[in-house]
PDB file of N, CA and C in Angstrom:
ATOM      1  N   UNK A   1     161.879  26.613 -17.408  1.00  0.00           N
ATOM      2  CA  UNK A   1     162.884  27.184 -18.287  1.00  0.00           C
ATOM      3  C   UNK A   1     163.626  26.045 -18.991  1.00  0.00           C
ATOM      4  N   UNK A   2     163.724  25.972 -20.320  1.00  0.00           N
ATOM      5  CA  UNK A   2     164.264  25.159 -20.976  1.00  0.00           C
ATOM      6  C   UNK A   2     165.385  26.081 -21.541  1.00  0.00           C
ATOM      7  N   UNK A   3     166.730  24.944 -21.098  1.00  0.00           N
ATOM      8  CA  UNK A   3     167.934  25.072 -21.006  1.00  0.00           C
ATOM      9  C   UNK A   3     168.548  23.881 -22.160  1.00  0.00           C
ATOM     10  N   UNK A   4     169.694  24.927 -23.833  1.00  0.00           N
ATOM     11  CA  UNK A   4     170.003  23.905 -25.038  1.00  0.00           C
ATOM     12  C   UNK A   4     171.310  24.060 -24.803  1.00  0.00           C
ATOM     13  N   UNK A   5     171.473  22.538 -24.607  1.00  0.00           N
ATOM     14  CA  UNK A   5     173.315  22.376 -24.117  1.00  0.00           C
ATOM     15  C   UNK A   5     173.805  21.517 -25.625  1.00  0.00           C
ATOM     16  N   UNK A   6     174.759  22.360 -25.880  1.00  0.00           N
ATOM     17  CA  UNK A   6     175.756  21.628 -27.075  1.00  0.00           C
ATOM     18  C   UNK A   6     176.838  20.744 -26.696  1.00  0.00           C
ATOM     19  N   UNK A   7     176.946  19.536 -26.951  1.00  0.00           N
ATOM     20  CA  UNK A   7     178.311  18.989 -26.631  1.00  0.00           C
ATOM     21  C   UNK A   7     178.805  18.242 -27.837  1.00  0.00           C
ATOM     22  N   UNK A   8     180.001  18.636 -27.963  1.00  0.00           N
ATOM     23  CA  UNK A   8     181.092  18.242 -29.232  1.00  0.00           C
ATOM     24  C   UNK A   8     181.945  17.289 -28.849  1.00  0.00           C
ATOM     25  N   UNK A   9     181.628  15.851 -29.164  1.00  0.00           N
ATOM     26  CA  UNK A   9     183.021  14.948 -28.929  1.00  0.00           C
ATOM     27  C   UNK A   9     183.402  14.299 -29.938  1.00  0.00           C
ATOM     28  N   UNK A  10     184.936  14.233 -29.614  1.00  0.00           N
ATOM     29  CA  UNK A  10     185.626  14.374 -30.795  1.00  0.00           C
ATOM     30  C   UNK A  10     186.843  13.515 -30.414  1.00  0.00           C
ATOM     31  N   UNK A  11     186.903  12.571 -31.346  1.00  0.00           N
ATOM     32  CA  UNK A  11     188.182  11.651 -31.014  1.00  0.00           C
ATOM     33  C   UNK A  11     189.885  12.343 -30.750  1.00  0.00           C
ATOM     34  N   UNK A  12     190.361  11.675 -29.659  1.00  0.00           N
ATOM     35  CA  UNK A  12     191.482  12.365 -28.807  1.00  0.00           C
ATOM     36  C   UNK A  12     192.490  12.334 -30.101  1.00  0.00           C
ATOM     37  N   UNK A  13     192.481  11.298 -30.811  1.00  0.00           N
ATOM     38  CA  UNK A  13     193.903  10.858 -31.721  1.00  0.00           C
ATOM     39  C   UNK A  13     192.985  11.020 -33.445  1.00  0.00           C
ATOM     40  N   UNK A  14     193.170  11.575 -33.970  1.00  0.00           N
ATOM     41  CA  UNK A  14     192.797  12.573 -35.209  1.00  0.00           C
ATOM     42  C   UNK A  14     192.892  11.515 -36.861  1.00  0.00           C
ATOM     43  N   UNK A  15     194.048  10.436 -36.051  1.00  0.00           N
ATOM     44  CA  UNK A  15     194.528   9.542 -37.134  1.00  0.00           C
ATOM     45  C   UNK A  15     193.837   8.212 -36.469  1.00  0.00           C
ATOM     46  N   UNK A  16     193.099   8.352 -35.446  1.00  0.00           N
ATOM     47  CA  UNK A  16     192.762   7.096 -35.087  1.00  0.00           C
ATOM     48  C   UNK A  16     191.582   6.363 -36.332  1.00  0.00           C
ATOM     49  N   UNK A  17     191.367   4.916 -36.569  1.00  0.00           N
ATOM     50  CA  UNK A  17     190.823   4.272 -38.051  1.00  0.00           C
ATOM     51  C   UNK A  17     189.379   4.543 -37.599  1.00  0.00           C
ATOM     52  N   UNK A  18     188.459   5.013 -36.740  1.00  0.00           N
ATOM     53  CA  UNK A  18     187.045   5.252 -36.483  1.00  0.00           C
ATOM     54  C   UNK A  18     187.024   6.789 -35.915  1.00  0.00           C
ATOM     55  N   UNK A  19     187.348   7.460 -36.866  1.00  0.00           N
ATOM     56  CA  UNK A  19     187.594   9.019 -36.060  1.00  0.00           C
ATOM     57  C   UNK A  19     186.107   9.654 -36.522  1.00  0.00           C
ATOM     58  N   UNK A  20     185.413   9.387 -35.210  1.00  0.00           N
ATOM     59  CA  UNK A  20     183.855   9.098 -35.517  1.00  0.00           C
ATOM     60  C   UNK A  20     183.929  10.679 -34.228  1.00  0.00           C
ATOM     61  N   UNK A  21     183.023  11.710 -34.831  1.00  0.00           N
ATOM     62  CA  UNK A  21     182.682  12.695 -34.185  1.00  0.00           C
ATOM     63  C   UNK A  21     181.318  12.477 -33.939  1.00  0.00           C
ATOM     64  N   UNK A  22     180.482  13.248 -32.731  1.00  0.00           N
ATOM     65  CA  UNK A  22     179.411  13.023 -32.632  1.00  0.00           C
ATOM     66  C   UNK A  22     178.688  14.436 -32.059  1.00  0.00           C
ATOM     67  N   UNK A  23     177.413  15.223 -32.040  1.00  0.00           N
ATOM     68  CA  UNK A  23     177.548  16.227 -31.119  1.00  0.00           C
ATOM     69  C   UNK A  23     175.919  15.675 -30.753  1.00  0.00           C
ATOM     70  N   UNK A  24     175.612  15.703 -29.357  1.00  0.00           N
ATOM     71  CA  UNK A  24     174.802  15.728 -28.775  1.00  0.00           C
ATOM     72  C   UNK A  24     174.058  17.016 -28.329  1.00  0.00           C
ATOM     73  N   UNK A  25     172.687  17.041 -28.687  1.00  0.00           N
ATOM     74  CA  UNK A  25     172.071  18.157 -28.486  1.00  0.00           C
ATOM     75  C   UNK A  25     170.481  17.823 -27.413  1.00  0.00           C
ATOM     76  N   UNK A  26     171.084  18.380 -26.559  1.00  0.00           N
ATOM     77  CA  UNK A  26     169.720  18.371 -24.989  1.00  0.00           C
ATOM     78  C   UNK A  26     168.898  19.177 -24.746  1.00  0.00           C
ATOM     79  N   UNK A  27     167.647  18.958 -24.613  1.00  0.00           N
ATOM     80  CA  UNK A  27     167.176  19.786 -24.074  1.00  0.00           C
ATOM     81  C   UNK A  27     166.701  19.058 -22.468  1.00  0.00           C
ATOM     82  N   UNK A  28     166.793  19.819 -21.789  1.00  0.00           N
ATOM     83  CA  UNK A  28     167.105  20.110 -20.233  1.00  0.00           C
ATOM     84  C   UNK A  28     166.298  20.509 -18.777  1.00  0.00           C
ATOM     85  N   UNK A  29     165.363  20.122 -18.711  1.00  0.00           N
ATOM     86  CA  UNK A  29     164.516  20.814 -17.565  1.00  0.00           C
ATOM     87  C   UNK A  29     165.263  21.738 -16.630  1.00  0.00           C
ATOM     88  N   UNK A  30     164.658  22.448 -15.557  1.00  0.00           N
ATOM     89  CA  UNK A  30     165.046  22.725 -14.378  1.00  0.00           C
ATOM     90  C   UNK A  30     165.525  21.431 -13.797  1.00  0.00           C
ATOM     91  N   UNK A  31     165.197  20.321 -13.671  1.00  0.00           N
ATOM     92  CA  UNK A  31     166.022  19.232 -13.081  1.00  0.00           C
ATOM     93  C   UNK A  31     167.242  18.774 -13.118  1.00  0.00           C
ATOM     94  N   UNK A  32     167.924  18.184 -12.529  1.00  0.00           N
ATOM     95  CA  UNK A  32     169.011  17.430 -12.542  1.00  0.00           C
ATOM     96  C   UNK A  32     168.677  16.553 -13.548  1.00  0.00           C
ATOM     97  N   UNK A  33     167.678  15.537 -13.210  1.00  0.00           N
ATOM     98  CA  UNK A  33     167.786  14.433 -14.124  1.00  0.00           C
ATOM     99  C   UNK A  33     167.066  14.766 -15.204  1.00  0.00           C
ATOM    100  N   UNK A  34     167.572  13.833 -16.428  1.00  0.00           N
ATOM    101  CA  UNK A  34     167.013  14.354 -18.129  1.00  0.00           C
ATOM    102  C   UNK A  34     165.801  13.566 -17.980  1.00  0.00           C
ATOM    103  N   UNK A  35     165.299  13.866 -18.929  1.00  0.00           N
ATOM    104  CA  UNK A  35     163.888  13.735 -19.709  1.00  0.00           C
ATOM    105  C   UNK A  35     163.995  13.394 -20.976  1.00  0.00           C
ATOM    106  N   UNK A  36     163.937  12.834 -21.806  1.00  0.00           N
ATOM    107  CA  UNK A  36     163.577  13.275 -23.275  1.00  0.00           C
ATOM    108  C   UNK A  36     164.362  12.513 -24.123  1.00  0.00           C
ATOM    109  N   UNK A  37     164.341  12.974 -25.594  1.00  0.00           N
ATOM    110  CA  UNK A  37     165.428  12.514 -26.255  1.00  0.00           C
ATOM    111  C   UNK A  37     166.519  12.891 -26.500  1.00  0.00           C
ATOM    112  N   UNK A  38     167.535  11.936 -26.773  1.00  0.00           N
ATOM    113  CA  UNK A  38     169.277  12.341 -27.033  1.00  0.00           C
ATOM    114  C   UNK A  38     169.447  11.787 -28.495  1.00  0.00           C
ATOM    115  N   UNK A  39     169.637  12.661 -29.551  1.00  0.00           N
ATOM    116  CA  UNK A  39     170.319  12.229 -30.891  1.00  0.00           C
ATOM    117  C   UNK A  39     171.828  12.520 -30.974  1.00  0.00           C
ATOM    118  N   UNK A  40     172.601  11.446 -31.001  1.00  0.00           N
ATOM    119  CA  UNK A  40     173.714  11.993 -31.593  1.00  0.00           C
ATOM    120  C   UNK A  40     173.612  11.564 -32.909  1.00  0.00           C
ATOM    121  N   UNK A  41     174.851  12.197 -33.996  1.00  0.00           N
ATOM    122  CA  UNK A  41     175.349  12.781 -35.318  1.00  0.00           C
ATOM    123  C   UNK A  41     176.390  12.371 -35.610  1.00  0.00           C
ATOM    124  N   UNK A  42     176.643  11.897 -36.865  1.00  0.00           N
ATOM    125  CA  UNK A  42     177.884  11.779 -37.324  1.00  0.00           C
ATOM    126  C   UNK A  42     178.222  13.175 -38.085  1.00  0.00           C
ATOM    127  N   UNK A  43     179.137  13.712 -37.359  1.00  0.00           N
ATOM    128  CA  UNK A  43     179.247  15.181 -37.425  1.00  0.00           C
ATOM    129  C   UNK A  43     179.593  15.412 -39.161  1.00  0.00           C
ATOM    130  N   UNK A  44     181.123  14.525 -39.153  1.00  0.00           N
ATOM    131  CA  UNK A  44     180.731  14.832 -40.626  1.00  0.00           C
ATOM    132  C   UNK A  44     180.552  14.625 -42.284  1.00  0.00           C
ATOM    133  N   UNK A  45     179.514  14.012 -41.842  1.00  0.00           N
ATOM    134  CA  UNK A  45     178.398  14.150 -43.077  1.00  0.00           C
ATOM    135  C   UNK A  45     177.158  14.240 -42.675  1.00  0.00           C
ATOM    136  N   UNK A  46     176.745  15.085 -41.515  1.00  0.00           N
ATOM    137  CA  UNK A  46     175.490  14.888 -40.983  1.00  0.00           C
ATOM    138  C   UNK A  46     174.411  14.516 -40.920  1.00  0.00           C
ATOM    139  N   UNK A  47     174.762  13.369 -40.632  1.00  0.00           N
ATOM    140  CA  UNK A  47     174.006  11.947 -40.771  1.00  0.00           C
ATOM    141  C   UNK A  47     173.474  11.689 -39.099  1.00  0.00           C
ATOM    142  N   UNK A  48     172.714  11.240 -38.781  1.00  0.00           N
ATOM    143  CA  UNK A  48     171.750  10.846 -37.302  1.00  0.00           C
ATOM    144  C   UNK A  48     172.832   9.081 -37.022  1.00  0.00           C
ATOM    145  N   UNK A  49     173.446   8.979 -36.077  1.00  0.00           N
ATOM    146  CA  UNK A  49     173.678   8.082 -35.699  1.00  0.00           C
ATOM    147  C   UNK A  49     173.184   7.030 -34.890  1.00  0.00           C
ATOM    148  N   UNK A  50     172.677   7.403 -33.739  1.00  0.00           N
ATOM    149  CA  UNK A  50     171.577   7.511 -32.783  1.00  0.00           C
ATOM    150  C   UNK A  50     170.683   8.262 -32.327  1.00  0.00           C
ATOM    151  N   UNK A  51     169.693   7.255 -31.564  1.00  0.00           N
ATOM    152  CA  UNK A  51     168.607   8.579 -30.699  1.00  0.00           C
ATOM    153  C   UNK A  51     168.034   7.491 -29.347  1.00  0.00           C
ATOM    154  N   UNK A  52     168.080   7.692 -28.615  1.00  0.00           N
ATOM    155  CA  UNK A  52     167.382   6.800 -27.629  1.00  0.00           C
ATOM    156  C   UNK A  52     166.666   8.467 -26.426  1.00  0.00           C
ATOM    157  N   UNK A  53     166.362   8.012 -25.671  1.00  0.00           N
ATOM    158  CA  UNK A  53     164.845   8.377 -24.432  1.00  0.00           C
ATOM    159  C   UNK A  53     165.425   8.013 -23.214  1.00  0.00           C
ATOM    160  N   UNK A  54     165.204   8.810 -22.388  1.00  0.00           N
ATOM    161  CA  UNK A  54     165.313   9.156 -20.967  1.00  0.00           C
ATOM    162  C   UNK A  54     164.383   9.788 -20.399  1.00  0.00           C
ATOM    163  N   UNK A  55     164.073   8.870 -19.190  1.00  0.00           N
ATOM    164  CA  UNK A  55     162.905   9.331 -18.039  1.00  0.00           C
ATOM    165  C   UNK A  55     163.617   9.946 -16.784  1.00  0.00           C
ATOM    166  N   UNK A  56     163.749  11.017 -16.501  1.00  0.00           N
ATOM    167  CA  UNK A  56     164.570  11.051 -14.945  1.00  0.00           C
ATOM    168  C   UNK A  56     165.842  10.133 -14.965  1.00  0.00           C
ATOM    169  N   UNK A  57     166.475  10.146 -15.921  1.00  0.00           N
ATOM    170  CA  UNK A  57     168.113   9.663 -16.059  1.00  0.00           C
ATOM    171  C   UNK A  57     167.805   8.624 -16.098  1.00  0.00           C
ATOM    172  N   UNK A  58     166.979   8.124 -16.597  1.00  0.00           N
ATOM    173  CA  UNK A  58     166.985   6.587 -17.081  1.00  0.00           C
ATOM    174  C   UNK A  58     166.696   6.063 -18.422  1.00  0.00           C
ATOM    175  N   UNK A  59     167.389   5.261 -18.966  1.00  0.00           N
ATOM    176  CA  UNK A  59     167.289   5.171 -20.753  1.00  0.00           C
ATOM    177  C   UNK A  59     166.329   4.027 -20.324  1.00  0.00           C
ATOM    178  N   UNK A  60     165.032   4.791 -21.301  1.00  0.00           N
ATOM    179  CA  UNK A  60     163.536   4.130 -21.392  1.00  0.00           C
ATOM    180  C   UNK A  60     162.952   4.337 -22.499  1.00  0.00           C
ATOM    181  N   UNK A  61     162.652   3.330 -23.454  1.00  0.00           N
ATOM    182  CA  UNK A  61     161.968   3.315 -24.764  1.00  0.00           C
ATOM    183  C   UNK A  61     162.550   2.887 -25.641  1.00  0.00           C
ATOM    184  N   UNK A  62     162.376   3.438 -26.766  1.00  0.00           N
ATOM    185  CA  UNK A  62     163.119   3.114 -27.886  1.00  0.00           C
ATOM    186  C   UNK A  62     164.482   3.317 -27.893  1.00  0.00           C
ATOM    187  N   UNK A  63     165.446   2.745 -29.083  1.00  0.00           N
ATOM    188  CA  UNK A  63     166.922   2.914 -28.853  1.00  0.00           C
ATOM    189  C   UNK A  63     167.304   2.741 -30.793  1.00  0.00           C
ATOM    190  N   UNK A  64     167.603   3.296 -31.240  1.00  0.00           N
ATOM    191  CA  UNK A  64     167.970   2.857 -32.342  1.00  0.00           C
ATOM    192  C   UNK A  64     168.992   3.662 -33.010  1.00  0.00           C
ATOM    193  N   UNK A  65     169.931   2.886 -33.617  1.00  0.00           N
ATOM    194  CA  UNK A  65     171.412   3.534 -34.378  1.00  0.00           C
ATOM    195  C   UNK A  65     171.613   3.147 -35.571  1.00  0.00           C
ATOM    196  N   UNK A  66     172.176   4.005 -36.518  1.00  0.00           N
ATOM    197  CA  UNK A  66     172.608   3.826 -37.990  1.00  0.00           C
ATOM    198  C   UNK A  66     173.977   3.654 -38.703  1.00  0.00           C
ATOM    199  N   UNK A  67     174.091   2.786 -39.346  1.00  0.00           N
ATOM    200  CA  UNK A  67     175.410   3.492 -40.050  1.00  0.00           C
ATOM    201  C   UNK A  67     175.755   4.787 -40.347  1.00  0.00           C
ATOM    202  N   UNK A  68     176.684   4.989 -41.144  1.00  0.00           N
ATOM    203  CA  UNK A  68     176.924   6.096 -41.520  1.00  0.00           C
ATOM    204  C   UNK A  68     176.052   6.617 -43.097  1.00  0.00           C
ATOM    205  N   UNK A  69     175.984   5.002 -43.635  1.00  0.00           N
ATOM    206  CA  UNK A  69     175.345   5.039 -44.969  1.00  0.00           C
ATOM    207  C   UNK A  69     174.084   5.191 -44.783  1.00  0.00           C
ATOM    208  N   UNK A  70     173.181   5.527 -43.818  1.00  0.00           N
ATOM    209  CA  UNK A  70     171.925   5.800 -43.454  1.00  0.00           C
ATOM    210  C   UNK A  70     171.448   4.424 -43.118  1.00  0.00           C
ATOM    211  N   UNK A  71     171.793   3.080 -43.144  1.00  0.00           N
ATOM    212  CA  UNK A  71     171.021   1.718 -43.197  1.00  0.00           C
ATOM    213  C   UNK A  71     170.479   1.958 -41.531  1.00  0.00           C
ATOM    214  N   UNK A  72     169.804   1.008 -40.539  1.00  0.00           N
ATOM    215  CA  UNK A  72     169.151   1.213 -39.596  1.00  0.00           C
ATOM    216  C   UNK A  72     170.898   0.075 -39.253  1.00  0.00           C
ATOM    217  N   UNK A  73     171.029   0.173 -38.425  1.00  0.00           N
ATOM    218  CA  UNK A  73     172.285  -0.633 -37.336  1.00  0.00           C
ATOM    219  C   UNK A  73     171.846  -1.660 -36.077  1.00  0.00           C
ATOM    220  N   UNK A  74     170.885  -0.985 -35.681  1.00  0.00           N
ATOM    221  CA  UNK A  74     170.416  -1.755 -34.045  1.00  0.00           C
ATOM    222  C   UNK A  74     169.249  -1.018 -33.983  1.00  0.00           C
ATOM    223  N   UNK A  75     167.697  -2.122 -33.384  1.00  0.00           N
ATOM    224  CA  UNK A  75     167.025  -1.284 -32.993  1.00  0.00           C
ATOM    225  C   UNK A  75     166.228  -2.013 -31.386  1.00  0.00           C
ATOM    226  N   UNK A  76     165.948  -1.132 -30.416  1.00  0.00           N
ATOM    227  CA  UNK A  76     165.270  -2.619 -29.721  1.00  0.00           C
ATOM    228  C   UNK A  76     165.084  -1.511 -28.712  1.00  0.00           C
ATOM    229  N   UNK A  77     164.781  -1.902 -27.276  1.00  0.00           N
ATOM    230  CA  UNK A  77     163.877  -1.055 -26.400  1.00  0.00           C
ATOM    231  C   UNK A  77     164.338  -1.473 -24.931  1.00  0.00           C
ATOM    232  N   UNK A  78     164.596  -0.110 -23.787  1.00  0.00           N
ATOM    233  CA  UNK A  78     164.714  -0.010 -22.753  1.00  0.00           C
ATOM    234  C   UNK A  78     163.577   0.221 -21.899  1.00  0.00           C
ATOM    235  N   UNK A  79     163.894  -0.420 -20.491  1.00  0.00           N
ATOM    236  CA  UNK A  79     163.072   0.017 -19.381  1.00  0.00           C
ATOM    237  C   UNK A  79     164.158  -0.397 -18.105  1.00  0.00           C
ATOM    238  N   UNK A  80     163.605   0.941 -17.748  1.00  0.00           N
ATOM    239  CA  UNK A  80     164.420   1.189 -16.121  1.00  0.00           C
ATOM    240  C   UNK A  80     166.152   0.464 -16.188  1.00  0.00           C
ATOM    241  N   UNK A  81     166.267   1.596 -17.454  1.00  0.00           N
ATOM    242  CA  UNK A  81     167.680   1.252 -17.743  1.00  0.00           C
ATOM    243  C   UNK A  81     168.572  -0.297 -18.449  1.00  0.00           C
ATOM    244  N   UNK A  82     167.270  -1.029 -18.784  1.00  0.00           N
ATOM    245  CA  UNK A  82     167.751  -2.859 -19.186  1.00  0.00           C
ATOM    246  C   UNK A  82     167.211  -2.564 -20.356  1.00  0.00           C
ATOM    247  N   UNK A  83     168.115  -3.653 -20.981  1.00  0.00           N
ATOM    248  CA  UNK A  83     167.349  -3.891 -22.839  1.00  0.00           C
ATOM    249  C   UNK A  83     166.409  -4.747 -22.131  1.00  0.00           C
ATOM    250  N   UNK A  84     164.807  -4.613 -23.171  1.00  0.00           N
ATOM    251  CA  UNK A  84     164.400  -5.579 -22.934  1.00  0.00           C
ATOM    252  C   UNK A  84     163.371  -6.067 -24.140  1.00  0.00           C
ATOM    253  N   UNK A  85     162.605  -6.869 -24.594  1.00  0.00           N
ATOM    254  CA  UNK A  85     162.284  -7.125 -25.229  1.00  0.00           C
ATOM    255  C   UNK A  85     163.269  -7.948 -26.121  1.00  0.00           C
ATOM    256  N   UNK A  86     162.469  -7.667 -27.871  1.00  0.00           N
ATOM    257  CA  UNK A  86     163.452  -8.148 -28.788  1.00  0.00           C
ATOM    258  C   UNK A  86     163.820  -7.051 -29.521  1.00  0.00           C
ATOM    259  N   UNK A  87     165.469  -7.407 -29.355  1.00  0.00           N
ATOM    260  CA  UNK A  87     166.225  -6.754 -30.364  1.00  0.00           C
ATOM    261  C   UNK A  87     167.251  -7.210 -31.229  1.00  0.00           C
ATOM    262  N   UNK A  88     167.309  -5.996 -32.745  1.00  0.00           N
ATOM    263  CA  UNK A  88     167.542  -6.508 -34.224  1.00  0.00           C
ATOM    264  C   UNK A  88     168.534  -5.505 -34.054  1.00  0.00           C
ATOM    265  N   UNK A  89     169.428  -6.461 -35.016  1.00  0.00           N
ATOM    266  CA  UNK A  89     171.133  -6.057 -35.175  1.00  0.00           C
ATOM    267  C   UNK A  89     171.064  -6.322 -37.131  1.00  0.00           C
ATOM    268  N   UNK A  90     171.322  -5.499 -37.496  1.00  0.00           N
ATOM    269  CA  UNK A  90     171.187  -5.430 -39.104  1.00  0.00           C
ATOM    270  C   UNK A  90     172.744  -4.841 -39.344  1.00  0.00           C
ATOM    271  N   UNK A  91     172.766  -5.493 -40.905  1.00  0.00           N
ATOM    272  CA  UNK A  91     174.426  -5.499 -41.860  1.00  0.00           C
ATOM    273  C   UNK A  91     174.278  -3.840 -42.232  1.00  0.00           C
ATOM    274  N   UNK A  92     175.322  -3.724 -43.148  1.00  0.00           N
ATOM    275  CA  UNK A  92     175.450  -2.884 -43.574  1.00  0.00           C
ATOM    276  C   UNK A  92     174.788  -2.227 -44.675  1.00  0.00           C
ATOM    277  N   UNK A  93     173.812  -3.613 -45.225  1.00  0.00           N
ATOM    278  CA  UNK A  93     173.233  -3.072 -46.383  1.00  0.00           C
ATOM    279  C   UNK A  93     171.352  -3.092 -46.091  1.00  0.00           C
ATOM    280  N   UNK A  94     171.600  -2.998 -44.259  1.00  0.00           N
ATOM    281  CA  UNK A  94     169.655  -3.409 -43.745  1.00  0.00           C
ATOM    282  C   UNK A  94     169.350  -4.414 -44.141  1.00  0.00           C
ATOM    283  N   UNK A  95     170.318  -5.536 -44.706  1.00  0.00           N
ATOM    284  CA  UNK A  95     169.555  -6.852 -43.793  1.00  0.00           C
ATOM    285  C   UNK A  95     169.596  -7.358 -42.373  1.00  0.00           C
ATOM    286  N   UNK A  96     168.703  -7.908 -42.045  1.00  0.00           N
ATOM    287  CA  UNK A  96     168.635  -8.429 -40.522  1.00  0.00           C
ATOM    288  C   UNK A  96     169.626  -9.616 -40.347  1.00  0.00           C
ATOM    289  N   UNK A  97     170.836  -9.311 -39.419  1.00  0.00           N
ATOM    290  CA  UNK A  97     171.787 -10.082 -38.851  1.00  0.00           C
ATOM    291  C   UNK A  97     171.244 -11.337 -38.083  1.00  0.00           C
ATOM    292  N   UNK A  98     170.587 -10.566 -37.280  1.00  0.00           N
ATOM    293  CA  UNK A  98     170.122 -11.691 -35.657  1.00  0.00           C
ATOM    294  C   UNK A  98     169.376 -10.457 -35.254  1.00  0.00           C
ATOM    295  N   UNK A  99     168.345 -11.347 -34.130  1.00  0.00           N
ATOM    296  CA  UNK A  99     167.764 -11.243 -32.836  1.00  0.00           C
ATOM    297  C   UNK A  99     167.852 -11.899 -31.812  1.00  0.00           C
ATOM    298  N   UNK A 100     167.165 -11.274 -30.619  1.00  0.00           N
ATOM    299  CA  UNK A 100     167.562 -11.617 -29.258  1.00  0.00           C
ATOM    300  C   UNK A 100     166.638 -10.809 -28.681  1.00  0.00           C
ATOM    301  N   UNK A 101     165.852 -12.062 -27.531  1.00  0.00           N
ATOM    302  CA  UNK A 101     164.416 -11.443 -26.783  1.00  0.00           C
ATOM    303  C   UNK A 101     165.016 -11.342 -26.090  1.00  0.00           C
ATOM    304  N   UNK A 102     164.960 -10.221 -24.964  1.00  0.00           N
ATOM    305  CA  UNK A 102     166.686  -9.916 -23.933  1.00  0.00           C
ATOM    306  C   UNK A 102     165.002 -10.660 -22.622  1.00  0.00           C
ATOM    307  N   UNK A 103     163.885 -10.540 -22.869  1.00  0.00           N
ATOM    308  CA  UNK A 103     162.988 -11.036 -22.091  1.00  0.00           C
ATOM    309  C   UNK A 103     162.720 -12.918 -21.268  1.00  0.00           C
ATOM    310  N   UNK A 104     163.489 -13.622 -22.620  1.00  0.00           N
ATOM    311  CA  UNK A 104     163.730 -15.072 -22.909  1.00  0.00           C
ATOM    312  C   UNK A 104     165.185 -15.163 -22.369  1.00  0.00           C
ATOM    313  N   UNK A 105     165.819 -14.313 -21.944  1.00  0.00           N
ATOM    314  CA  UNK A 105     167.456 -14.765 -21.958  1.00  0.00           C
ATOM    315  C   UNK A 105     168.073 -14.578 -20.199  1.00  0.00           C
TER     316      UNK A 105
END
């Protein structure tokens, strides 16, 4: 049985300068622990902020986040919960900032 959980979070202080909403949408096994993917949203202008992967409650695979202006933000890869590999941190306009082999470090 697949079980779709909505969650709405939403900054406590309304005037705060990053009043960044997000809603996460799951889908859910019979298990306790998740599976799958998690996208959150920049609620509003509904835009994809993130999305990363979970094995049995563990963030595994890909990981990648955006601005708000759609550019790519961060992209790079988990296992058994560690960054690992190499990962890219990009500006605001998708050029590449830096990297870092989290494998070398």
């Amino acid at each position: 049985m697949l079980v779709v959980l909505f969650l709405l979070m939403a900054c406590a202080n309304p005037k705060a300068p990053d009043n960044q909403q997000e809603v996460l949408l799951l889908h859910k096994a019979d298990t306790n622990l998740y599976t799958g993917k998690i996208v959150g949203y920049y609620v509003e202008i509904d835009q994809k902020k993130y999305e990363e992967f979970y094995d049995k409650g563990i963030k595994s695979g890909v990981y990648r986040s955006w601005f708000k202006n759609g550019y790519l933000k961060m992209t790079g890869r988990y296992q058994n919960d560690k960054r690992v590999g190499v990962w890219k941190w990009y500006d605001e306009k998708g050029q590449l900032k830096y990297m870092l082999d989290y494998n070398r470090s």
